[in-house]
N, C-alpha and C. Protein backbone atom coordinates (compact mmCIF):
# COMPACT_ATOMS: atom_id res chain seq x y z
N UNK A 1 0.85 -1.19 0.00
CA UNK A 1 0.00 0.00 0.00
C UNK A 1 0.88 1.24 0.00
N UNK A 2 0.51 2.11 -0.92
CA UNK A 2 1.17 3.48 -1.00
C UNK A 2 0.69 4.54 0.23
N UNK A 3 1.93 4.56 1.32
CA UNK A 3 0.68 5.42 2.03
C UNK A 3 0.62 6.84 1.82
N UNK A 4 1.44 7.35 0.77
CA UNK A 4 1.10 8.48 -0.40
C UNK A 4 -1.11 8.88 -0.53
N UNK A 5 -0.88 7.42 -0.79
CA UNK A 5 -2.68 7.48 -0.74
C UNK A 5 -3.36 7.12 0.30
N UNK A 6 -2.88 7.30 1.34
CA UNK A 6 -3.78 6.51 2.44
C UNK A 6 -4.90 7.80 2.24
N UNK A 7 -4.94 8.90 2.36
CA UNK A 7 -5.89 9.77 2.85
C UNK A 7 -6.85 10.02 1.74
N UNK A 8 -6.61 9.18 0.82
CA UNK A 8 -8.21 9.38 -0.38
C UNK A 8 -9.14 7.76 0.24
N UNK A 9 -8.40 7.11 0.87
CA UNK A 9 -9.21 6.05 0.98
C UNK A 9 -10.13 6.35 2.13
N UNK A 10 -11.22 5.14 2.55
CA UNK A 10 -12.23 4.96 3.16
C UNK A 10 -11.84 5.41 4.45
N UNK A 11 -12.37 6.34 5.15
CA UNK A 11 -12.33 6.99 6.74
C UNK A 11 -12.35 5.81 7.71
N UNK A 12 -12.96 5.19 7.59
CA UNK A 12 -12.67 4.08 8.52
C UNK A 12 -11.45 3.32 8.22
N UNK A 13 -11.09 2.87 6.80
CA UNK A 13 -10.14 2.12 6.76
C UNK A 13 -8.46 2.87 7.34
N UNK A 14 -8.81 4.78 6.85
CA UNK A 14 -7.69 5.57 7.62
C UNK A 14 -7.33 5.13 8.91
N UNK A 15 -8.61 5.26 9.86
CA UNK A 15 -8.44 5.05 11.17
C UNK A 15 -7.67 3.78 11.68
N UNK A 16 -8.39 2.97 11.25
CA UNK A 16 -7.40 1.95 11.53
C UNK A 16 -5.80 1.62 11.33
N UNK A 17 -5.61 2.34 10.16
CA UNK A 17 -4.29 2.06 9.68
C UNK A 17 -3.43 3.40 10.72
N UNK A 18 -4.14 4.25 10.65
CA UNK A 18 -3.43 5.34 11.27
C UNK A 18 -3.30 4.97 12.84
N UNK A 19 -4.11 4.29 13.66
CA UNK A 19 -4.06 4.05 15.15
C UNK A 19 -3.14 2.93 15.18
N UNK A 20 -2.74 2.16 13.77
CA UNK A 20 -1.94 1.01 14.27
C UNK A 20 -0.31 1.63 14.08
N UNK A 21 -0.16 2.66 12.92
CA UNK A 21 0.57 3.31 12.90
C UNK A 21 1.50 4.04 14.54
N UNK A 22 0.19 4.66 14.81
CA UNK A 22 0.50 5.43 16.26
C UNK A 22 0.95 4.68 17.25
N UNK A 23 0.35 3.37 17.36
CA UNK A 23 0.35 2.12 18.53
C UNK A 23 1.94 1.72 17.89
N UNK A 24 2.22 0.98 17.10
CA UNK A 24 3.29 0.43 16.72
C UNK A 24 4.59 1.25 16.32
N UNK A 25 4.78 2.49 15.54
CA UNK A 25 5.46 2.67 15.31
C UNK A 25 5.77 4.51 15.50
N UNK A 26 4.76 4.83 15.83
CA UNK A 26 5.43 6.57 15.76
C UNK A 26 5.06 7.16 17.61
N UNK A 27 5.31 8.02 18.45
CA UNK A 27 5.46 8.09 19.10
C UNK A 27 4.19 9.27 19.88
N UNK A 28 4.27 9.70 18.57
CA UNK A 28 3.48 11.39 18.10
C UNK A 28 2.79 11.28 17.07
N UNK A 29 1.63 11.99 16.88
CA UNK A 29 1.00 12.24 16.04
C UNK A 29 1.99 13.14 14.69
N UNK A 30 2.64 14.13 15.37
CA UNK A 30 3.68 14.75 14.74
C UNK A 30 5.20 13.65 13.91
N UNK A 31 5.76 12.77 15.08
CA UNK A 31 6.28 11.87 14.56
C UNK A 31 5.66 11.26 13.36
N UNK A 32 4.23 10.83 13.45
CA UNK A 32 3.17 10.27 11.99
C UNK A 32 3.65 11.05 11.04
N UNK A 33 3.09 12.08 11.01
CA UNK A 33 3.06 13.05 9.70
C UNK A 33 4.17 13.26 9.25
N UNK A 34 5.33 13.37 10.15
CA UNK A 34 6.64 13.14 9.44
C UNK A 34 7.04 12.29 8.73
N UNK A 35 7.53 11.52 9.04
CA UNK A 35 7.22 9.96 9.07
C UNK A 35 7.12 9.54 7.61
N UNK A 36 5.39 9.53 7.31
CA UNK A 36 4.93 9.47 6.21
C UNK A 36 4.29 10.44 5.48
N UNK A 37 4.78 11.42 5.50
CA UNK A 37 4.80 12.62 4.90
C UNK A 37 3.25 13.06 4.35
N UNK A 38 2.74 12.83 5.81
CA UNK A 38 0.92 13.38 5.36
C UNK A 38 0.64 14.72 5.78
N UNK A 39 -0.19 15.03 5.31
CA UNK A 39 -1.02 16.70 5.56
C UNK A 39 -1.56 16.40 6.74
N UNK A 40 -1.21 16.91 8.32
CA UNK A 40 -1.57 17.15 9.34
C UNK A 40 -3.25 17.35 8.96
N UNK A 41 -3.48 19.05 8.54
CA UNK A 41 -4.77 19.40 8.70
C UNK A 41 -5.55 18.39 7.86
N UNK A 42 -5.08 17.84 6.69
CA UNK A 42 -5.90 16.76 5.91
C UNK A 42 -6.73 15.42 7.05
N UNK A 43 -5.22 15.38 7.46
CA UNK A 43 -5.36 14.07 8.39
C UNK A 43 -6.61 14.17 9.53
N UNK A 44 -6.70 15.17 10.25
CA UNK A 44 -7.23 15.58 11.32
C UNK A 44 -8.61 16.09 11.21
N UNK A 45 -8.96 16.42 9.60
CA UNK A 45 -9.72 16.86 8.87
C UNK A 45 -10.93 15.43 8.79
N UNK A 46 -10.26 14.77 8.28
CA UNK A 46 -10.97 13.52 7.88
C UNK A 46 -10.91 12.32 8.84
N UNK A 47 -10.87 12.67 9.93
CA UNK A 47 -10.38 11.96 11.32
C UNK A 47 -12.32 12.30 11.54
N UNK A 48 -11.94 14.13 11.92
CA UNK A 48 -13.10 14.84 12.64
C UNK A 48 -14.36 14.39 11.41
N UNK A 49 -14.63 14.52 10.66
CA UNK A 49 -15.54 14.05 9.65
C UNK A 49 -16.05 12.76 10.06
N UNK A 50 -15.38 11.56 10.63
CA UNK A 50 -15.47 10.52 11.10
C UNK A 50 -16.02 10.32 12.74
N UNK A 51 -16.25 11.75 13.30
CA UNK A 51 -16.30 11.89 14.95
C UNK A 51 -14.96 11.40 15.99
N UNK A 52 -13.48 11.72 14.98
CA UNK A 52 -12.50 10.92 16.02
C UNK A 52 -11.85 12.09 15.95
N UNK A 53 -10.87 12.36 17.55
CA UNK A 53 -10.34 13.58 17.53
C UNK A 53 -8.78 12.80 18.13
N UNK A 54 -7.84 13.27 17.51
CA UNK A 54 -6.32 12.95 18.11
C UNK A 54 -6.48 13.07 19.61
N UNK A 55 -6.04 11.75 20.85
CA UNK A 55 -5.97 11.90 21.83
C UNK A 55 -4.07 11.66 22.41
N UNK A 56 -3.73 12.91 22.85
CA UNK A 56 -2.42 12.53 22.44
C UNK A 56 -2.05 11.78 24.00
N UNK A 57 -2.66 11.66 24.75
CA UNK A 57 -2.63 10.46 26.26
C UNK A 57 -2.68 9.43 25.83
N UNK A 58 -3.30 8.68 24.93
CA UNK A 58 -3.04 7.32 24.17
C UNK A 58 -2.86 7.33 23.14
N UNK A 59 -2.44 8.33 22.36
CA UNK A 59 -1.66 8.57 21.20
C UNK A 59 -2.21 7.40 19.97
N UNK A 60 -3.51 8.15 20.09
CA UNK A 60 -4.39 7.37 18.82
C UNK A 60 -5.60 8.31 18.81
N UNK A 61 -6.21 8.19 17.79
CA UNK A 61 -8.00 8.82 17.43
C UNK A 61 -8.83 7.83 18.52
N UNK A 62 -9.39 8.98 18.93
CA UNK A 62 -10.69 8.31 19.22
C UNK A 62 -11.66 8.73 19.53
């Protein structure tokens, strides 16, 4: 998977990939976006569209 495209795909399927992201491998939400070089406001954009808001105490959406 290109994650170039993660953020045109299905909002739910984001979430998931992005919380396993957060859980397994990045530290920060900020670490994420670096990382894999996504649009913060995109990201957070289409998070909230979904009713999930970055919780950075368990450092995942929810």
């Amino acid at each position: 998977m290109e994650i170039s495209n993660l953020l045109k795909m299905d909002g739910n399927i984001v979430l998931g990939i992005i919380n396993e992201k957060l859980r397994l491998e990045c530290d920060t939400i900020d670490d994420l976006v670096s990382r894999y070089e996504l649009d913060s406001e995109e990201l957070n954009n289409k998070m909230a569209e979904l009713g999930y808001r970055y919780d950075p105490i368990t450092n995942q959406f929810r």
